[in-house]
Each structure stands twice: as structure tokens, then as C-alpha cells.
PDB file of N, CA and C in Angstrom:
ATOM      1  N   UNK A   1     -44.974   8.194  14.246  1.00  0.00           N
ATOM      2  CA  UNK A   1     -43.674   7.586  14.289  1.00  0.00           C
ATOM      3  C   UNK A   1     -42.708   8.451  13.471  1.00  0.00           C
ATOM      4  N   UNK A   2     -41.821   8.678  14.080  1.00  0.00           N
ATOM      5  CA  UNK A   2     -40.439   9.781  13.315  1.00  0.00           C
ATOM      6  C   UNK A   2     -39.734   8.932  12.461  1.00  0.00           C
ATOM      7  N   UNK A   3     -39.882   8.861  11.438  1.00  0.00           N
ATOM      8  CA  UNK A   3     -38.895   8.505  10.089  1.00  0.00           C
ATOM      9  C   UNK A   3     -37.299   8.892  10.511  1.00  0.00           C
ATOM     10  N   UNK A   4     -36.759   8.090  10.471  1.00  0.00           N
ATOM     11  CA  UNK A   4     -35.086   8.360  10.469  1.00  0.00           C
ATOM     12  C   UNK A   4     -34.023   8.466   9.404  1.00  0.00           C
ATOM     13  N   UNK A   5     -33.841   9.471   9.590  1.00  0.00           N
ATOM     14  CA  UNK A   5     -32.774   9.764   7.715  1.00  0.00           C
ATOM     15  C   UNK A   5     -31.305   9.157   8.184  1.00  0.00           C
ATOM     16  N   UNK A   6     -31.150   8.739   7.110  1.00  0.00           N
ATOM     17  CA  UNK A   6     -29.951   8.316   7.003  1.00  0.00           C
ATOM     18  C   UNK A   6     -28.749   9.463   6.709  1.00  0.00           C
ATOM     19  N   UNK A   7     -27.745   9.929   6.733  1.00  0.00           N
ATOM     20  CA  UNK A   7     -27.020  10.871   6.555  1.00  0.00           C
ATOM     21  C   UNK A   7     -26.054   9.975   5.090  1.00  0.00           C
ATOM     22  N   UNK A   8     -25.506  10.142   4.322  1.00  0.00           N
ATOM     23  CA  UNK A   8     -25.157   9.933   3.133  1.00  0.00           C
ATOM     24  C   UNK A   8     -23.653  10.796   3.365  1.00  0.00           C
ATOM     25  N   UNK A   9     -22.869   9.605   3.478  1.00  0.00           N
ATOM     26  CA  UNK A   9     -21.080  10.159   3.756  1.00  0.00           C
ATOM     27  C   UNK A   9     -20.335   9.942   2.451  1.00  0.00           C
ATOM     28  N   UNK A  10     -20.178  11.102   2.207  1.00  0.00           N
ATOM     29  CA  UNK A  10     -19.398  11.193   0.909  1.00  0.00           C
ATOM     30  C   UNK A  10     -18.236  10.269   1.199  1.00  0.00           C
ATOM     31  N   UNK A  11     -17.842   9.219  -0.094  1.00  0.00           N
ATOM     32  CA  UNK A  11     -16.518   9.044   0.317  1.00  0.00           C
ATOM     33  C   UNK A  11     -15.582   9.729  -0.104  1.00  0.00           C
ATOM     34  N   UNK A  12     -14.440  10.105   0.144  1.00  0.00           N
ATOM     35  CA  UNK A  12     -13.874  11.270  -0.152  1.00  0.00           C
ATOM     36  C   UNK A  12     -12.154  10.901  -0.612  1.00  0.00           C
ATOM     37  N   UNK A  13     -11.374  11.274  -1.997  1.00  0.00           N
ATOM     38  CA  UNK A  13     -10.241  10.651  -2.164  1.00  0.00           C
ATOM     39  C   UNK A  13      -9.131  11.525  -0.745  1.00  0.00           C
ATOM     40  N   UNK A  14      -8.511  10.607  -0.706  1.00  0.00           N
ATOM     41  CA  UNK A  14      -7.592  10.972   1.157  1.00  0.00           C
ATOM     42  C   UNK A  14      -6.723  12.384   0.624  1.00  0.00           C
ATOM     43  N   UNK A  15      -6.391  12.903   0.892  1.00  0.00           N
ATOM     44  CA  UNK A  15      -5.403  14.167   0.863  1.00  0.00           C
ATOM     45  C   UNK A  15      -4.008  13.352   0.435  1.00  0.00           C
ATOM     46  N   UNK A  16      -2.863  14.161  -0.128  1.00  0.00           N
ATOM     47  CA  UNK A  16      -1.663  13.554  -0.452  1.00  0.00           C
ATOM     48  C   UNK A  16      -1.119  13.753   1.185  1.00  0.00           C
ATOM     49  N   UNK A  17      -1.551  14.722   1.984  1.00  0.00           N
ATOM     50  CA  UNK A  17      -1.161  14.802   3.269  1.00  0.00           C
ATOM     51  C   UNK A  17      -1.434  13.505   4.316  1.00  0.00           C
ATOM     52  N   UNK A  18      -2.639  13.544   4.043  1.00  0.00           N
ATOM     53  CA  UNK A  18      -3.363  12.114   5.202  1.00  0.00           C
ATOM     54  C   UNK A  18      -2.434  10.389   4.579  1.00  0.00           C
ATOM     55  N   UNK A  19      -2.537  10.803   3.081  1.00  0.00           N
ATOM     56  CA  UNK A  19      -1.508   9.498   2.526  1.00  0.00           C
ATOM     57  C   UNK A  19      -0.312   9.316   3.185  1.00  0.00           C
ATOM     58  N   UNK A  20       0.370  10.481   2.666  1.00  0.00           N
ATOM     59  CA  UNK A  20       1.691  10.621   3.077  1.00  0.00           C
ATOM     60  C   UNK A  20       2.269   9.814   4.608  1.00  0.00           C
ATOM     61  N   UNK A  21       0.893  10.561   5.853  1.00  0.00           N
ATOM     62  CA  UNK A  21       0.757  10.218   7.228  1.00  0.00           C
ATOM     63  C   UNK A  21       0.132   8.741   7.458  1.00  0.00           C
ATOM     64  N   UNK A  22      -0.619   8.498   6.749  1.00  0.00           N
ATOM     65  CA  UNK A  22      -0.706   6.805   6.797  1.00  0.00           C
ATOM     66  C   UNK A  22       0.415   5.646   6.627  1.00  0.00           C
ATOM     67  N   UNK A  23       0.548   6.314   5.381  1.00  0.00           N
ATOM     68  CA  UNK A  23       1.726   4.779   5.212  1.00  0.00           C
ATOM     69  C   UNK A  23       2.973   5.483   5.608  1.00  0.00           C
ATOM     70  N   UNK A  24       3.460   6.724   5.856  1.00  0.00           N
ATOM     71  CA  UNK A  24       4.846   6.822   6.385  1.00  0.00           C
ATOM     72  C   UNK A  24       4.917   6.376   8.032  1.00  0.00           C
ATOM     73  N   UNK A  25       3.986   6.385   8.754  1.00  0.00           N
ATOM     74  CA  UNK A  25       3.356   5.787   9.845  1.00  0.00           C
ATOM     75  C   UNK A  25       3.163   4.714  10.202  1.00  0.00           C
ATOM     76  N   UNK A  26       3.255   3.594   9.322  1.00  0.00           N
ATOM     77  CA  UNK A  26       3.240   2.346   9.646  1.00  0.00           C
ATOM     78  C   UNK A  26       4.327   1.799   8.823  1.00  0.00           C
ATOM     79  N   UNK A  27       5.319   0.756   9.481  1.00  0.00           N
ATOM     80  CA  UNK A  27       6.690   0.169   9.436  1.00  0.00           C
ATOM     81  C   UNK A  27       5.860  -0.767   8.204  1.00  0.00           C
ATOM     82  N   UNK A  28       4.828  -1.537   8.181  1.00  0.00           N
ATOM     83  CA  UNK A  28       4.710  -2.426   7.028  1.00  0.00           C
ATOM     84  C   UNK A  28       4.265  -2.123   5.883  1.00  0.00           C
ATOM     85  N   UNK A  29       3.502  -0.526   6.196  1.00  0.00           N
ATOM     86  CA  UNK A  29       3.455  -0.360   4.579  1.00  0.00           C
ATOM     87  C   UNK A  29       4.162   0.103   3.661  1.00  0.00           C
ATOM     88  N   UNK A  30       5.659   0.766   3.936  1.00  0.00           N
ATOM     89  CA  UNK A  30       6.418   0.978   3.782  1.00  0.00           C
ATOM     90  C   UNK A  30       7.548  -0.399   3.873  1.00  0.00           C
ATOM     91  N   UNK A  31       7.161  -1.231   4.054  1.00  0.00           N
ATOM     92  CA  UNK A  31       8.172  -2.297   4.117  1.00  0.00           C
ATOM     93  C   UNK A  31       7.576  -2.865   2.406  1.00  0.00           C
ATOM     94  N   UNK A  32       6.216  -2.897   2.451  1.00  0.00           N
ATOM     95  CA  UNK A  32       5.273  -3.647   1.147  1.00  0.00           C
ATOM     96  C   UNK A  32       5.390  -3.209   0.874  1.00  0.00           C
ATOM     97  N   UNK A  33       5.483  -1.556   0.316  1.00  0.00           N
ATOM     98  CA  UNK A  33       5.614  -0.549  -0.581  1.00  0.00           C
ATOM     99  C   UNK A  33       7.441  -0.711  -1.562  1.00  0.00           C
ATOM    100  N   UNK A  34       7.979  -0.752  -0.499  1.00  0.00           N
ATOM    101  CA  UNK A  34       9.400  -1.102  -0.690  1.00  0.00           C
ATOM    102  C   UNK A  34       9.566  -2.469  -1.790  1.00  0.00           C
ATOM    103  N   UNK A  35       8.746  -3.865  -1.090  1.00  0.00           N
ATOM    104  CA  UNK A  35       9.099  -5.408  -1.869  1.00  0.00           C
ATOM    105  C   UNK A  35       8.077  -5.035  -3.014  1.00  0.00           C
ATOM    106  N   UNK A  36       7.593  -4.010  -3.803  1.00  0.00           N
ATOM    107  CA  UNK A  36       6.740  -4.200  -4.910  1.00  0.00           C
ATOM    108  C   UNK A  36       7.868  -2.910  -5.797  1.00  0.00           C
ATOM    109  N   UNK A  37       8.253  -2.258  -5.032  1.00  0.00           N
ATOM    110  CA  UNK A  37       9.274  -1.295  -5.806  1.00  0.00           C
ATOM    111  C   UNK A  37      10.265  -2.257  -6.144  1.00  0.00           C
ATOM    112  N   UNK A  38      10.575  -2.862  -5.812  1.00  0.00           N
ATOM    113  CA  UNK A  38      11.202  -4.072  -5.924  1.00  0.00           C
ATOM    114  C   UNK A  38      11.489  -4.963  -7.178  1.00  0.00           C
ATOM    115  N   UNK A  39       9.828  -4.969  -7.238  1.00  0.00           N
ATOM    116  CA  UNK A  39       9.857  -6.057  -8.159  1.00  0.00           C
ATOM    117  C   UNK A  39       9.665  -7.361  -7.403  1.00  0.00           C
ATOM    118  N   UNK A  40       9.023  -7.712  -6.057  1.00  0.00           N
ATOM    119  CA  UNK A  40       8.307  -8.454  -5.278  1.00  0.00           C
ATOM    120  C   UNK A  40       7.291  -8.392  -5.822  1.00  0.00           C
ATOM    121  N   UNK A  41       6.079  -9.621  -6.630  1.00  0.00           N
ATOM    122  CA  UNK A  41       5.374  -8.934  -6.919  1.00  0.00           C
ATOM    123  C   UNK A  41       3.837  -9.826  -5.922  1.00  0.00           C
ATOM    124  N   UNK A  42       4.600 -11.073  -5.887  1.00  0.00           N
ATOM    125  CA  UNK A  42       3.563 -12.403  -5.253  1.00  0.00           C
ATOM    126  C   UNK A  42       3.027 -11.950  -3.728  1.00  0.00           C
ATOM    127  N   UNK A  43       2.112 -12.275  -3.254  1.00  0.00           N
ATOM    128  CA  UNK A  43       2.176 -11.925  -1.954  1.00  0.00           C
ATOM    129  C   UNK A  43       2.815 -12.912  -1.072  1.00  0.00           C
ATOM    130  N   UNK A  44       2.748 -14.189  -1.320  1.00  0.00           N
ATOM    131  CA  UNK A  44       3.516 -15.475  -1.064  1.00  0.00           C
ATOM    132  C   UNK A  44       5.141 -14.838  -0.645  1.00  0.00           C
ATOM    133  N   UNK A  45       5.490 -14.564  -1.682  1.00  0.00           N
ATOM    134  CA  UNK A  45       7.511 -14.233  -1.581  1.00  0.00           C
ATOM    135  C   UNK A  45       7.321 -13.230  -1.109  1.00  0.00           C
ATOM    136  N   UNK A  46       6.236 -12.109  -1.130  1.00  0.00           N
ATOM    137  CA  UNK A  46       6.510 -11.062   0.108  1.00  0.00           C
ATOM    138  C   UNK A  46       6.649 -11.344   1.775  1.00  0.00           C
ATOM    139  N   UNK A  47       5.721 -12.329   1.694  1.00  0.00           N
ATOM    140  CA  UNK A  47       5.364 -12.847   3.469  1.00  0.00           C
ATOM    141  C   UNK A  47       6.466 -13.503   3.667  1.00  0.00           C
ATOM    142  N   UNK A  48       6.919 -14.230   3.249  1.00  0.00           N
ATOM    143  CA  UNK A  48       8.110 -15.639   3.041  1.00  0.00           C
ATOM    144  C   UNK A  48       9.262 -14.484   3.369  1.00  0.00           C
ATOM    145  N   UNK A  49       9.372 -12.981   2.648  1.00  0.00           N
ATOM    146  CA  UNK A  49      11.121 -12.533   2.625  1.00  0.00           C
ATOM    147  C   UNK A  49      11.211 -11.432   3.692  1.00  0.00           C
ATOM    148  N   UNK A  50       9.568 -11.210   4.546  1.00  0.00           N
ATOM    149  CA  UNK A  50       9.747 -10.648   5.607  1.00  0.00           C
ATOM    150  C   UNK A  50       9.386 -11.227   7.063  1.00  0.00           C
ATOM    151  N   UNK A  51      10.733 -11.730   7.847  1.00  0.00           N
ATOM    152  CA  UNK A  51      10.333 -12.230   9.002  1.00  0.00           C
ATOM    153  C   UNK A  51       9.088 -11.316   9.974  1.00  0.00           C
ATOM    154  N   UNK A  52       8.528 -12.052  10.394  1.00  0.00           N
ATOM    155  CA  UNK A  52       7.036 -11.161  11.340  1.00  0.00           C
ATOM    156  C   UNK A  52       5.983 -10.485  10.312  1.00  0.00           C
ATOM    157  N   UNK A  53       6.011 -10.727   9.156  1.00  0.00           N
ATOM    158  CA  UNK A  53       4.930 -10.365   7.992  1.00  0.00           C
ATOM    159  C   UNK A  53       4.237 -11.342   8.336  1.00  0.00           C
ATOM    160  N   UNK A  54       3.015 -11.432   8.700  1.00  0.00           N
ATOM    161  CA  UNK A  54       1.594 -12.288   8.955  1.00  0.00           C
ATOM    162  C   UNK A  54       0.879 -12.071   7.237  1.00  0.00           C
ATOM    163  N   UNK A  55       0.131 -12.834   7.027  1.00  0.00           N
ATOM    164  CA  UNK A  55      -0.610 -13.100   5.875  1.00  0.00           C
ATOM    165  C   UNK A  55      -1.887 -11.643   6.455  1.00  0.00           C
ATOM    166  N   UNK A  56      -2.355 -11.984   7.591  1.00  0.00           N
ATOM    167  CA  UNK A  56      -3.575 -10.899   7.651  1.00  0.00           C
ATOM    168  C   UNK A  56      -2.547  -9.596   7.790  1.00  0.00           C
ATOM    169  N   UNK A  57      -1.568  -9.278   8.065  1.00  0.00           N
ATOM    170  CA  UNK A  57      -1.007  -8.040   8.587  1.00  0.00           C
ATOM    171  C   UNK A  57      -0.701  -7.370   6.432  1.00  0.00           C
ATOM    172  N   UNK A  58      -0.172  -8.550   5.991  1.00  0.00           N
ATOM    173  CA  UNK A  58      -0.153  -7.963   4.563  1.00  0.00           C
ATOM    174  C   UNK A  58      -1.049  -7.689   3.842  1.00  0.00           C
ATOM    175  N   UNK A  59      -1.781  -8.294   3.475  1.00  0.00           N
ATOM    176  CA  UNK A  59      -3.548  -8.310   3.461  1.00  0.00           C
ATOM    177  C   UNK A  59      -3.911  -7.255   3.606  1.00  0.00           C
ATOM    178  N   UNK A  60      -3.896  -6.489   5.330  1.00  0.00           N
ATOM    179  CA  UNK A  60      -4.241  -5.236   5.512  1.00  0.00           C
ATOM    180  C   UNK A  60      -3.392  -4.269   4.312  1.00  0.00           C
ATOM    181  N   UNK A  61      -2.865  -4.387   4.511  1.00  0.00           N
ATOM    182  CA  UNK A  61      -1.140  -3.344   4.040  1.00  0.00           C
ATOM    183  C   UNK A  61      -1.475  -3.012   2.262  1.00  0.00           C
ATOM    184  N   UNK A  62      -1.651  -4.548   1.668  1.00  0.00           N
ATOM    185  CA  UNK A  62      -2.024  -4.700  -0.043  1.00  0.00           C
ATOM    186  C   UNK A  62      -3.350  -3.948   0.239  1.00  0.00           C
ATOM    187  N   UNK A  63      -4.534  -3.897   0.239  1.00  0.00           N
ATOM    188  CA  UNK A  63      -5.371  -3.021   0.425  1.00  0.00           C
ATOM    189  C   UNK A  63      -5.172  -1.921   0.366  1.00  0.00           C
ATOM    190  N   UNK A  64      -4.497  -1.097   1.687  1.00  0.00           N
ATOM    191  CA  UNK A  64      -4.575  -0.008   1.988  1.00  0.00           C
ATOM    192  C   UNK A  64      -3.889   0.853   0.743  1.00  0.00           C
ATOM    193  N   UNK A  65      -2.442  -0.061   0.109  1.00  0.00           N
ATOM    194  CA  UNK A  65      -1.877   0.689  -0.493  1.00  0.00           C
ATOM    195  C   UNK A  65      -3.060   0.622  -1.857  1.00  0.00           C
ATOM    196  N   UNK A  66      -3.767  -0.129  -2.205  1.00  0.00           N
ATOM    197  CA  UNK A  66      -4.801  -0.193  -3.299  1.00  0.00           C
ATOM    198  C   UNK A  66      -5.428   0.794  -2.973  1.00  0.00           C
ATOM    199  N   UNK A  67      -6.439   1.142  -1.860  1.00  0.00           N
ATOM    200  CA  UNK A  67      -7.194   2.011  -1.743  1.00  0.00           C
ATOM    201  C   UNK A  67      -6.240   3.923  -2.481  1.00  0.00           C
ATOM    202  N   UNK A  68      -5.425   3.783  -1.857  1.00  0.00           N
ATOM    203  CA  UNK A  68      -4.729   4.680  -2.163  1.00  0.00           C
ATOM    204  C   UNK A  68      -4.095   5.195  -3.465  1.00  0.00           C
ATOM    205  N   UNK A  69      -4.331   3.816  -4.062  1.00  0.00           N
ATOM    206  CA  UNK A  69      -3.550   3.817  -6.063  1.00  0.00           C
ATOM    207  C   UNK A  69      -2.090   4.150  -5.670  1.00  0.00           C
ATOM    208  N   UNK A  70      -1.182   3.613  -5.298  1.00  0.00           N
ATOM    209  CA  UNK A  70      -0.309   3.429  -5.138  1.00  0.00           C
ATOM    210  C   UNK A  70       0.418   1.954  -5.681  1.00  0.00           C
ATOM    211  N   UNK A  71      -0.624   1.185  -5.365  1.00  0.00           N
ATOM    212  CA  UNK A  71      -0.052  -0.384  -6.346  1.00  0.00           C
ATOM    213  C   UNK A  71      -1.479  -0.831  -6.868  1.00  0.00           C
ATOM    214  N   UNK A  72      -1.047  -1.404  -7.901  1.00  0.00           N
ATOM    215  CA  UNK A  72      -2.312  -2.489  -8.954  1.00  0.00           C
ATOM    216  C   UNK A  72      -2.451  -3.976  -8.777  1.00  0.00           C
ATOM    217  N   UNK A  73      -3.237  -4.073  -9.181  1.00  0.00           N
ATOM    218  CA  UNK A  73      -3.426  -5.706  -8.947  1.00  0.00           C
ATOM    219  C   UNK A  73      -4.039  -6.506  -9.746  1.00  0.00           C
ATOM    220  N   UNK A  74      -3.162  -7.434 -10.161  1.00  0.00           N
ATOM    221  CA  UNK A  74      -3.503  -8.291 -11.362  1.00  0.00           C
ATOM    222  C   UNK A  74      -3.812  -9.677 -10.882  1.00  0.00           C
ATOM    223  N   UNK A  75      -4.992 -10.379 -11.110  1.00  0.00           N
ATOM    224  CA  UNK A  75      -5.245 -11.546 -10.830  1.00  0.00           C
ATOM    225  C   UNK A  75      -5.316 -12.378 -12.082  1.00  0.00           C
ATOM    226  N   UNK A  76      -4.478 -12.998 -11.850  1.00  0.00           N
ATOM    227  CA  UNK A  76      -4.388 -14.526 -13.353  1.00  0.00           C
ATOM    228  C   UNK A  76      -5.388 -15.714 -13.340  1.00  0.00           C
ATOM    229  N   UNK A  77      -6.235 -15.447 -14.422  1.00  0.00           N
ATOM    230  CA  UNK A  77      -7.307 -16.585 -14.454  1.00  0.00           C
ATOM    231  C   UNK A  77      -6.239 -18.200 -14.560  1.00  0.00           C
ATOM    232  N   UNK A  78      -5.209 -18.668 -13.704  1.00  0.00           N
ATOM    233  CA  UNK A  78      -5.168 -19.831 -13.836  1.00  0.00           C
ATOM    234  C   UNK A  78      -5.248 -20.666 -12.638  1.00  0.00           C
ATOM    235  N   UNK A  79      -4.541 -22.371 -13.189  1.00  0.00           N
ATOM    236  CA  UNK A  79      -5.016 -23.168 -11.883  1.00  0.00           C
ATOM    237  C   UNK A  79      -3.589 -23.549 -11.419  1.00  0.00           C
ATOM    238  N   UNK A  80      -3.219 -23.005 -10.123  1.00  0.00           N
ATOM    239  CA  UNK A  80      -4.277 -22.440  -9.363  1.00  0.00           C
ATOM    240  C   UNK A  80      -3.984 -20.913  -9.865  1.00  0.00           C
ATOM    241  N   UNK A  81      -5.398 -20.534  -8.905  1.00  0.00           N
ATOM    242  CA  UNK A  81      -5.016 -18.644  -9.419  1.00  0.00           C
ATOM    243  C   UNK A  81      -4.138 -17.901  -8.646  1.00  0.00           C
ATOM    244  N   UNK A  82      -3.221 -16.834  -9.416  1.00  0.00           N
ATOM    245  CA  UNK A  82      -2.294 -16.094  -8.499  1.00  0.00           C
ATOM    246  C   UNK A  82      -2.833 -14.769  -8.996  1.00  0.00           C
ATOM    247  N   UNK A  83      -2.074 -13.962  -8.020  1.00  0.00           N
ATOM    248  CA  UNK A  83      -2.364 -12.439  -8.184  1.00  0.00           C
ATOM    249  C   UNK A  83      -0.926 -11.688  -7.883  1.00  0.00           C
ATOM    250  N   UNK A  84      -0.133 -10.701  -8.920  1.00  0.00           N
ATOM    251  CA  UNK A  84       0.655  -9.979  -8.927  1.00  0.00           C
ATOM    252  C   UNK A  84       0.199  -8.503  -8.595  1.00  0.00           C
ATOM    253  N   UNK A  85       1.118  -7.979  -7.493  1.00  0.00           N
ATOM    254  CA  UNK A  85       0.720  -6.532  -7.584  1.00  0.00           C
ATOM    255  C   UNK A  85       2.374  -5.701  -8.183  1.00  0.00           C
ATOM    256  N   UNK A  86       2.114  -4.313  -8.506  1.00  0.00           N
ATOM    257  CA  UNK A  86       3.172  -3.365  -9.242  1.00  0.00           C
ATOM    258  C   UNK A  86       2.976  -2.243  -8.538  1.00  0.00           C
ATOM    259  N   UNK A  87       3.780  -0.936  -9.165  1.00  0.00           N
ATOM    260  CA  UNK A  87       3.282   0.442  -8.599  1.00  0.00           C
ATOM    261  C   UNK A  87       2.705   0.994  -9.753  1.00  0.00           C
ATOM    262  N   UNK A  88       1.753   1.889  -9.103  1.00  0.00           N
ATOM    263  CA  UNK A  88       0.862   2.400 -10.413  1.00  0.00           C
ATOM    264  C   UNK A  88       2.008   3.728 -10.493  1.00  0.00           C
ATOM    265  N   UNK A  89       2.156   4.427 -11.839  1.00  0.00           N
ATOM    266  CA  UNK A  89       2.117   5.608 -11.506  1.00  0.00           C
ATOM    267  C   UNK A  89       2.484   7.031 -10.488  1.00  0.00           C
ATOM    268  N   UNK A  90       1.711   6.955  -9.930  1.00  0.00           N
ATOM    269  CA  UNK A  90       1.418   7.794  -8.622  1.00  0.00           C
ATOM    270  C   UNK A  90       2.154   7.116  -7.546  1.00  0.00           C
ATOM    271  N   UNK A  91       2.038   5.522  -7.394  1.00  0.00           N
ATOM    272  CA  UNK A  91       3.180   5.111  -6.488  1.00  0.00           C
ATOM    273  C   UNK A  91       4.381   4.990  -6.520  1.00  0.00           C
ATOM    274  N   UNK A  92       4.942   5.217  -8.148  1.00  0.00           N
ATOM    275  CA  UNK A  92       6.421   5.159  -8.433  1.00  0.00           C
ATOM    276  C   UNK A  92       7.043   7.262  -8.134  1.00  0.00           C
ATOM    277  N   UNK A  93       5.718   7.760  -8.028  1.00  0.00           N
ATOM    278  CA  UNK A  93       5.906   9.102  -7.364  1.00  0.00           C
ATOM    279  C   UNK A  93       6.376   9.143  -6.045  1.00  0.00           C
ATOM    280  N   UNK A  94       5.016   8.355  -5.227  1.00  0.00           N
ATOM    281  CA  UNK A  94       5.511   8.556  -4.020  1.00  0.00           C
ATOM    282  C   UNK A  94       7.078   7.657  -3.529  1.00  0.00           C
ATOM    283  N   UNK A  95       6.838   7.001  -4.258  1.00  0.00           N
ATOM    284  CA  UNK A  95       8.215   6.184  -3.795  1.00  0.00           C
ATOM    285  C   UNK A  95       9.196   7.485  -4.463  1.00  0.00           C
ATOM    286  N   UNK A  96       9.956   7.890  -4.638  1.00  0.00           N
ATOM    287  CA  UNK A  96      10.531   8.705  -5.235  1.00  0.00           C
ATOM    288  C   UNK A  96      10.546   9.868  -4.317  1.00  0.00           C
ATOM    289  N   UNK A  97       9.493  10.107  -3.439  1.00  0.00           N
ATOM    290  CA  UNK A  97       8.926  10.965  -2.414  1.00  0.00           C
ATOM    291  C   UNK A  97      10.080  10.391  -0.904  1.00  0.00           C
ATOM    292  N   UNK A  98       9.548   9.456  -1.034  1.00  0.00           N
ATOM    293  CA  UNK A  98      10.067   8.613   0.517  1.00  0.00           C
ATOM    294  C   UNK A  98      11.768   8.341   0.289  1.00  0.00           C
ATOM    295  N   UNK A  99      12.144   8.464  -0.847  1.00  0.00           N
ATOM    296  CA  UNK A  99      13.406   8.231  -1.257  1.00  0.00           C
ATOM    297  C   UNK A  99      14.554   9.686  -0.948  1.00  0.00           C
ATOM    298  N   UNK A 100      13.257  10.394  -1.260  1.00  0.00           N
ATOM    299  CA  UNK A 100      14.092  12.062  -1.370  1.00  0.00           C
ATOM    300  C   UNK A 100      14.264  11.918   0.596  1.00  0.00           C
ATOM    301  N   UNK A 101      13.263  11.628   1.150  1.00  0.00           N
ATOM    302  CA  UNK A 101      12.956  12.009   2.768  1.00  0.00           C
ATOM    303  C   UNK A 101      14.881  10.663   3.306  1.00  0.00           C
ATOM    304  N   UNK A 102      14.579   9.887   2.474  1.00  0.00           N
ATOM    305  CA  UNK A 102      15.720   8.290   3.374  1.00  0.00           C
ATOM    306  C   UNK A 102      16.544   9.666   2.916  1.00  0.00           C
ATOM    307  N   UNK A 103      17.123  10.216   1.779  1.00  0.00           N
ATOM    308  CA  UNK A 103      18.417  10.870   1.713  1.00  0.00           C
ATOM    309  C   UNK A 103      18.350  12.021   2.820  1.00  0.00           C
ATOM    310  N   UNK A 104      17.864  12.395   3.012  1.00  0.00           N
ATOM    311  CA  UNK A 104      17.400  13.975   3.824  1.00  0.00           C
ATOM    312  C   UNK A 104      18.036  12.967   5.025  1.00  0.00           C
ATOM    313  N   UNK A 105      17.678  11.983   5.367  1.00  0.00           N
ATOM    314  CA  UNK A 105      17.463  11.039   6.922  1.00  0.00           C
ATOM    315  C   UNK A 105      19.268  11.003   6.993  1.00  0.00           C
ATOM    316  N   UNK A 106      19.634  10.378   5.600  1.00  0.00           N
ATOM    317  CA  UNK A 106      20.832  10.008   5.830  1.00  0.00           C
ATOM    318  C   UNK A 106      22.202  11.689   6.137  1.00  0.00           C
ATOM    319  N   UNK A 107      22.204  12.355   5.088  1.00  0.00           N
ATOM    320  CA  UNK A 107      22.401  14.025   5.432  1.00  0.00           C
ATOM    321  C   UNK A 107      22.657  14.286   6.875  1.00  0.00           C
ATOM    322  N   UNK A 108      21.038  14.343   7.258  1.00  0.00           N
ATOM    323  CA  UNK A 108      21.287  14.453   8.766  1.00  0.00           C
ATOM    324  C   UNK A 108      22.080  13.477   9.900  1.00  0.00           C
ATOM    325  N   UNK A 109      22.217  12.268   9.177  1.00  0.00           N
ATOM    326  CA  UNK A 109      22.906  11.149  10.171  1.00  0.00           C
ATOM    327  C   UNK A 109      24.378  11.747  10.576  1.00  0.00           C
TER     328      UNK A 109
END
């Protein structure tokens, strides 16, 4: 009987390129990216202040930008429990990034 190996996939941190192309690529993560630059921090008043924001569509979106370290996330041991997210760092970069590109956008208008 042939033993079957498993192959072992590095996980690998994304390129600032593949980042860049993810969330400049999708209208909501850049919409969530935007209500936490903000100072949006609930996910509640995020869904609530964007018409067609679905709870699973943000969900996806808070993740992705986590995976990425772009925003943090604080969960409050109370009752009931809430969770605030911010920009880390690196996301008050990229925002700053996407800001330089809206002026470039506007220039060209």
C-alpha cells in the first residue's frame, strides 16, 4: 500500500502588491477601511451607516482587513460583549497610500 504525503503549504505574509490588489479591488473593503479611519469603530454602526452592507459581507471584509494587519481588534469582556476595531499602524500607512491615489484620481478629473 503507497503511503500518501501530505505536501506542507507554507503560509506566506501577502506581498504589499497582492494587498494593495485585494482591497483596492473590492468597493467594501475600502468602504470598511474608510468607517474605521473614521473612527467607526462598532461593527453594528458600520452596517447601520452603510446602505447594502450585509452583516456576512462585513464579516468577510473585518477579517480580510485583519488578516492583512491593517485594523485590530479589541473585544470587551462585558455584558453584553462588544468588539471595537482601529487601524494598526501599517493601516494608517496604507490609508495614506489610497489617499495619495483619491488625489492623483481627482488631478486627473
Amino acid at each position: 500500500m503507497a503511503t500518501q504525503r501530505k505536501k506542507k503549504v507554507a503560509q506566506r505574509v501577502p506581498s504589499a502588491a497582492r494587498m494593495v490588489e485585494d482591497i483596492v479591488g473590492c468597493k467594501w473593503s475600502l468602504i470598511v477601511l474608510d468607517l474605521v479611519a473614521r473612527g467607526v469603530a462598532r461593527p453594528g454602526a458600520m452596517q447601520r451607516g452603510v446602505p447594502g452592507l450585509t452583516a456576512k459581507v462585513l464579516n468577510e471584509r473585518l477579517r480580510k482587513l485583519l488578516r492583512f494587519g491593517l485594523i485590530e481588534r479589541e473585544v470587551f469582556a462585558e455584558v453584553p460583549p462588544h468588539v471595537e476595531y482601529r487601524l494598526t499602524p501599517l493601516g494608517r500607512r496604507f490609508g495614506d497610500i489610497l489617499e495619495r491615489i483619491a488625489a492623483l484620481d481627482r488631478e486627473l478629473a
